[in-house]
C-alpha atoms as a PDB file:
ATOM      1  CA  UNK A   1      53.406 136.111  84.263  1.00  0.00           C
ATOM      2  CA  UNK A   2      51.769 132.751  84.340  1.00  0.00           C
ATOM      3  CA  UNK A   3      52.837 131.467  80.976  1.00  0.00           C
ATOM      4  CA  UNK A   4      56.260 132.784  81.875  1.00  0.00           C
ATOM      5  CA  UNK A   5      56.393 130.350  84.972  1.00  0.00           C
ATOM      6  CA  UNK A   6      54.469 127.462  83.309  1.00  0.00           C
ATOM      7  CA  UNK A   7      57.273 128.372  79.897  1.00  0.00           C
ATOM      8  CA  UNK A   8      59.758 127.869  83.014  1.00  0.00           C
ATOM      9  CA  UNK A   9      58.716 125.183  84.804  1.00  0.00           C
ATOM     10  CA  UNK A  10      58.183 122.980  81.164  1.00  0.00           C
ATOM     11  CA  UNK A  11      61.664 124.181  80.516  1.00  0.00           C
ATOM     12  CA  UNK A  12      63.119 122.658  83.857  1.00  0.00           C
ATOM     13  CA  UNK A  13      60.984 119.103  83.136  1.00  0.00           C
ATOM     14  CA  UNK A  14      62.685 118.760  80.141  1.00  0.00           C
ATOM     15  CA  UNK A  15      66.503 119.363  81.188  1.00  0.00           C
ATOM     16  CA  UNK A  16      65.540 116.896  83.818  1.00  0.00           C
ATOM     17  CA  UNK A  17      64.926 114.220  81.762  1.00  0.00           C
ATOM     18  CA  UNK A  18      67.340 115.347  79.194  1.00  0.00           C
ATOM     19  CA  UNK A  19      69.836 114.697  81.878  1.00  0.00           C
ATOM     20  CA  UNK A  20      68.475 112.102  83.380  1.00  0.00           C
ATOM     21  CA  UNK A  21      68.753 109.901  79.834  1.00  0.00           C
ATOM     22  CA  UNK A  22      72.524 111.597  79.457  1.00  0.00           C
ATOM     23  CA  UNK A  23      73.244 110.581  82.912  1.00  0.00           C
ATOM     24  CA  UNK A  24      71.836 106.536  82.881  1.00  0.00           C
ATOM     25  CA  UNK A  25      73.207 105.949  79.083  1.00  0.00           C
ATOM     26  CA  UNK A  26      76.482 107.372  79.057  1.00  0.00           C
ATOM     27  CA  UNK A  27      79.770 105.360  80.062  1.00  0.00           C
ATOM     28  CA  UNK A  28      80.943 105.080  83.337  1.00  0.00           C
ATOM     29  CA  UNK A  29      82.713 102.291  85.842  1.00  0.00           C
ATOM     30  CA  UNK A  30      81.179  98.812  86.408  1.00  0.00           C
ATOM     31  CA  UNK A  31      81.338 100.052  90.467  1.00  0.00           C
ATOM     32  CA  UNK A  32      78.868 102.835  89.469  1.00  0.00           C
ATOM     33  CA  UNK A  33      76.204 100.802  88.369  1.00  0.00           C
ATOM     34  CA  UNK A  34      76.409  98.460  91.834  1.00  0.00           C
ATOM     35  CA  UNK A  35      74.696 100.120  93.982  1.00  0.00           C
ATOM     36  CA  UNK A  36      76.242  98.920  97.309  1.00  0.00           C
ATOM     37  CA  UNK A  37      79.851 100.056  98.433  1.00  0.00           C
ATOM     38  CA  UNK A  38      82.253  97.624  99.524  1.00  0.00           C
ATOM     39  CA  UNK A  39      82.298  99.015 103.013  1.00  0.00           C
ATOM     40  CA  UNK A  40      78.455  98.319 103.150  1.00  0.00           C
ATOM     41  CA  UNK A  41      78.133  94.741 102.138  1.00  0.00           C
ATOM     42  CA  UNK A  42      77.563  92.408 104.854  1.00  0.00           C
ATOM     43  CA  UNK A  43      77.188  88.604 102.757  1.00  0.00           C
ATOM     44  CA  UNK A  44      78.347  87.775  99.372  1.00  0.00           C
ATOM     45  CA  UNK A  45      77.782  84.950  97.335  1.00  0.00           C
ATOM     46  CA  UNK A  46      79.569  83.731  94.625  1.00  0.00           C
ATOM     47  CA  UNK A  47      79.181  80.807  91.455  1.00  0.00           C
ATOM     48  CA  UNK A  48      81.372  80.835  88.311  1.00  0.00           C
ATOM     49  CA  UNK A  49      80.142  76.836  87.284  1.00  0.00           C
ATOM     50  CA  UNK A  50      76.323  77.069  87.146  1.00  0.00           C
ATOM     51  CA  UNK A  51      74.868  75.093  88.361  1.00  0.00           C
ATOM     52  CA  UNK A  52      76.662  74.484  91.840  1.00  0.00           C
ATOM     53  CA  UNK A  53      77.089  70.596  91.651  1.00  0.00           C
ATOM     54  CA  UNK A  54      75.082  70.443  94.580  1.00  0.00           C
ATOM     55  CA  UNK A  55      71.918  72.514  93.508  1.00  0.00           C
ATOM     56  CA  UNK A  56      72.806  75.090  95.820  1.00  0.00           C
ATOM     57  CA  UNK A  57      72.212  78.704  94.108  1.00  0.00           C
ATOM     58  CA  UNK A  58      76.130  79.848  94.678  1.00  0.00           C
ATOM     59  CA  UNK A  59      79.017  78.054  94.704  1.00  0.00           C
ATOM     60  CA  UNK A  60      80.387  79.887  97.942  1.00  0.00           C
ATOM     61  CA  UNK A  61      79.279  82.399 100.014  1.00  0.00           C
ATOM     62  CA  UNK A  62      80.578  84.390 102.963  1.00  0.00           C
ATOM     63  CA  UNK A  63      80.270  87.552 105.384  1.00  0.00           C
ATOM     64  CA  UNK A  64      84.242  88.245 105.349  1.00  0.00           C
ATOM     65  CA  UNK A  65      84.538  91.807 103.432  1.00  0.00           C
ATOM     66  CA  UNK A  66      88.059  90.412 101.959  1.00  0.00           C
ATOM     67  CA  UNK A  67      86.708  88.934  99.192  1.00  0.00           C
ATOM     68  CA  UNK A  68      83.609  91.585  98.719  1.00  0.00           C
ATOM     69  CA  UNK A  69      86.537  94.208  98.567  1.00  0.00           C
ATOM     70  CA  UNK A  70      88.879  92.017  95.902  1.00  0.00           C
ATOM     71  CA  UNK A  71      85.766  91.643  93.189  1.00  0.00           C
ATOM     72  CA  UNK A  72      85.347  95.419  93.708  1.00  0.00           C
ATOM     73  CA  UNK A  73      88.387  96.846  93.267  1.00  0.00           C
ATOM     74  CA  UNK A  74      88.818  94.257  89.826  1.00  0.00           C
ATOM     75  CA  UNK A  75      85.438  95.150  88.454  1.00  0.00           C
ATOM     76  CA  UNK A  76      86.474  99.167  88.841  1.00  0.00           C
ATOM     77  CA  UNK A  77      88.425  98.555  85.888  1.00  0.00           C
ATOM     78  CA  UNK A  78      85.948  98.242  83.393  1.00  0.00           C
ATOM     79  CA  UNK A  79      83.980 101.057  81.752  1.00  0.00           C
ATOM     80  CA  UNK A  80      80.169  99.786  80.723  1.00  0.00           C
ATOM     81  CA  UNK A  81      77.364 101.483  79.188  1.00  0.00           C
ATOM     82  CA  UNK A  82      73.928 100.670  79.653  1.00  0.00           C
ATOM     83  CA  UNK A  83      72.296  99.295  76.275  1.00  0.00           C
ATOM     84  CA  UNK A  84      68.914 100.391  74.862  1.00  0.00           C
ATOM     85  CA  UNK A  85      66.642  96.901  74.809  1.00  0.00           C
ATOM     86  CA  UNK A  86      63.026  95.978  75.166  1.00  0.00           C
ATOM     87  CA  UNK A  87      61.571  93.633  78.393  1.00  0.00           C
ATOM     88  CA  UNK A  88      61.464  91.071  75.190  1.00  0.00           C
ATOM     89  CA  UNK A  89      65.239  91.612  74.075  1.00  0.00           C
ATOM     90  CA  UNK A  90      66.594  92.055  77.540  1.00  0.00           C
ATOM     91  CA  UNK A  91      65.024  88.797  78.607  1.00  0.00           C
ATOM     92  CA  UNK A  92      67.092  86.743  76.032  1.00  0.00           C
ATOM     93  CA  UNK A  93      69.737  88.677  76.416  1.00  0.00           C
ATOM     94  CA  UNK A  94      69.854  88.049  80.010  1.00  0.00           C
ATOM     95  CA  UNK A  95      69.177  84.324  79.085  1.00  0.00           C
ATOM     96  CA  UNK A  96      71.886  83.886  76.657  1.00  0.00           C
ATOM     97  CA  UNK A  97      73.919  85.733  79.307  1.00  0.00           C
ATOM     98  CA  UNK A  98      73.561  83.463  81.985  1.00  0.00           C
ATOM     99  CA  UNK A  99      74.137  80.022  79.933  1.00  0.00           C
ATOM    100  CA  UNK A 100      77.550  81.583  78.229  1.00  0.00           C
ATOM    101  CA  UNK A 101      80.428  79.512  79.333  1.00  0.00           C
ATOM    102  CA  UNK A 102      82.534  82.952  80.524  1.00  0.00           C
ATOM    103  CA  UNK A 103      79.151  83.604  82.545  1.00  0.00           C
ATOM    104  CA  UNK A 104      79.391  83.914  86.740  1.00  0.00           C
ATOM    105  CA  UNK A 105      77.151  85.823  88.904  1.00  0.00           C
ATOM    106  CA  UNK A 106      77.083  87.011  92.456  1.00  0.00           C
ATOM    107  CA  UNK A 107      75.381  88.215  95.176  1.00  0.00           C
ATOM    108  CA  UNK A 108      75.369  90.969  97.632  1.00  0.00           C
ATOM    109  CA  UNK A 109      73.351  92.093 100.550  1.00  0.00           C
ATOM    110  CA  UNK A 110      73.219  94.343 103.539  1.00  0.00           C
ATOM    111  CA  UNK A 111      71.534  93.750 106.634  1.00  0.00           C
ATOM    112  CA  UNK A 112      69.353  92.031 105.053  1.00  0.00           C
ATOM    113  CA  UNK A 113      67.529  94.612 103.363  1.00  0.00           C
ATOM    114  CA  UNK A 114      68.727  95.126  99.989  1.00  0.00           C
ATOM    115  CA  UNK A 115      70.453  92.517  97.847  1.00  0.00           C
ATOM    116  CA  UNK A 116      71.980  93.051  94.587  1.00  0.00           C
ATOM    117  CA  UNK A 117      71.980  90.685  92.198  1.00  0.00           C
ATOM    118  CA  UNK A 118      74.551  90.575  89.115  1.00  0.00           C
ATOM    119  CA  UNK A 119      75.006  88.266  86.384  1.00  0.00           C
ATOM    120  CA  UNK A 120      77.871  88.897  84.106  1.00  0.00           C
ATOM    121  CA  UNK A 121      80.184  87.460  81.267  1.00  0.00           C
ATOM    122  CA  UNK A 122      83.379  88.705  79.610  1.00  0.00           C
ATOM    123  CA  UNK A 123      81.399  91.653  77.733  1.00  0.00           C
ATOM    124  CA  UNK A 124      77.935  92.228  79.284  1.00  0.00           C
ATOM    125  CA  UNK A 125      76.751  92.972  82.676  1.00  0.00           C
ATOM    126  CA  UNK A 126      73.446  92.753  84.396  1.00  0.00           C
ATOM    127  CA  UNK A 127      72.493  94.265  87.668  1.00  0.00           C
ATOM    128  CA  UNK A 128      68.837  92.993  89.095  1.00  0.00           C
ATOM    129  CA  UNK A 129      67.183  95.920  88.475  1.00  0.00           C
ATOM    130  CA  UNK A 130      66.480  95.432  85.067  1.00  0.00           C
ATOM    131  CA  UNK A 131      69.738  97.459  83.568  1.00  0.00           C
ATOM    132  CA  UNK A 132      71.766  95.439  81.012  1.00  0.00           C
ATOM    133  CA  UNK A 133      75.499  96.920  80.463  1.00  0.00           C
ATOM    134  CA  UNK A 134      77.959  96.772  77.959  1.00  0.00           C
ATOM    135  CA  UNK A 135      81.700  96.521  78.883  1.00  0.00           C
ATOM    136  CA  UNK A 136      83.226  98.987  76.560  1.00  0.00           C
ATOM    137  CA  UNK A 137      86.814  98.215  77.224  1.00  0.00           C
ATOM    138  CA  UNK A 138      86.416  94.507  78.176  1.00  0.00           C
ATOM    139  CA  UNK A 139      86.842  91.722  77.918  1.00  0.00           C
ATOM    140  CA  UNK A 140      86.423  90.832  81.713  1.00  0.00           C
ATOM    141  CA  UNK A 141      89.863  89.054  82.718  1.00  0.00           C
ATOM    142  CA  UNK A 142      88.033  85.514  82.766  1.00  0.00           C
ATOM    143  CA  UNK A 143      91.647  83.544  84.178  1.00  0.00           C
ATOM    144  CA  UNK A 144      91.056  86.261  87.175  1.00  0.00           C
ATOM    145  CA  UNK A 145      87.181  85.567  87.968  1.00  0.00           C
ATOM    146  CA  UNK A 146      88.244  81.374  87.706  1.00  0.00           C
ATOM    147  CA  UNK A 147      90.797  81.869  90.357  1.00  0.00           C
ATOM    148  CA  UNK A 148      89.092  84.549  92.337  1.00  0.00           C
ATOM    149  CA  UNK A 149      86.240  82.071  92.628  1.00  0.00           C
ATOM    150  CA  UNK A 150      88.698  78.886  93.236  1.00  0.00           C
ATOM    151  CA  UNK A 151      90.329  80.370  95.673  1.00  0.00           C
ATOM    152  CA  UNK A 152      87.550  81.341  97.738  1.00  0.00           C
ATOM    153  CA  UNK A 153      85.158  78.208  96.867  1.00  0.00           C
ATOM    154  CA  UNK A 154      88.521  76.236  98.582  1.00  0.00           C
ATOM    155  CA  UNK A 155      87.915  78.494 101.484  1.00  0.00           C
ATOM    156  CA  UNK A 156      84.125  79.117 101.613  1.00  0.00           C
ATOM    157  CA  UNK A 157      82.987  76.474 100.064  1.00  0.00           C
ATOM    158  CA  UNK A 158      81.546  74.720 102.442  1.00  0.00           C
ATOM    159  CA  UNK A 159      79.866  77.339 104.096  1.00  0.00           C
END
């Protein structure tokens, strides 16, 4: 009876995990791998130029859910999958990420809590949690992230 329980309970550990891997590797929308809603966000910040030309971390930033709700529903588009690297790799990749010239990044927070952090180009995406992505049927629209963020630096800008 006892090795038929501990047969069981090794049995359940490893579907776990088997799932668990299935679950964080396989392919599923950008908004999936955020993990704030757009209803939940209460500040967003926003930089497509790095650096800001006034040292500032973001370009823009603002607490109006408009344009939390607009990067949202464009980033639902895209499929990613999260890509097998080392803390070595995933450093360089992040790197090399970051100083592309299709990079931007942005910010997200509510009540001050938890804050996301995500750096991105046209065909890799980084959440602040140490998960690098893939976009598998990318490239990220680049003309739409340069005049999502002009329109809103015109507006925010100065925040």
């Amino acid at each position: 009876m006892v090795k038929k329980i501990g047969l069981v309970l090794l049995l359940a550990i490893a579907a776990g995990v088997i799932f668990y891997n299935w679950n964080e590797y396989r392919e599923k929308s950008m908004t999936d791998v955020i993990p704030l809603h757009a209803g939940e966000w209460t500040w967003m910040a926003f930089s497509k130029n790095r650096p800001a030309p006034d040292a500032k971390p973001f370009e823009w930033e603002t607490k109006e859910k408009e344009p939390m709700e607009e990067l949202l529903a464009f980033l639902s588009q895209y499929r990613v999958k999260r890509k097998h690297v080392g803390y070595e790799a995933l450093s360089q990749e992040v790197t090399a990420l970051r100083n592309s010239g299709s990079a931007f990044e942005f910010e997200l927070v509510r009540d001050k809590s938890e804050t996301v952090l995500i750096y991105a180009n046209n065909d890799t995406v980084y959440v602040l949690t140490d998960r690098l992505y893939e976009i598998k049927n990318g490239p990220i629209n680049s003309e739409w992230i340069d005049t999502f963020n002009e329109k809103y630096r015109k507006i925010y800008g100065n925040s």
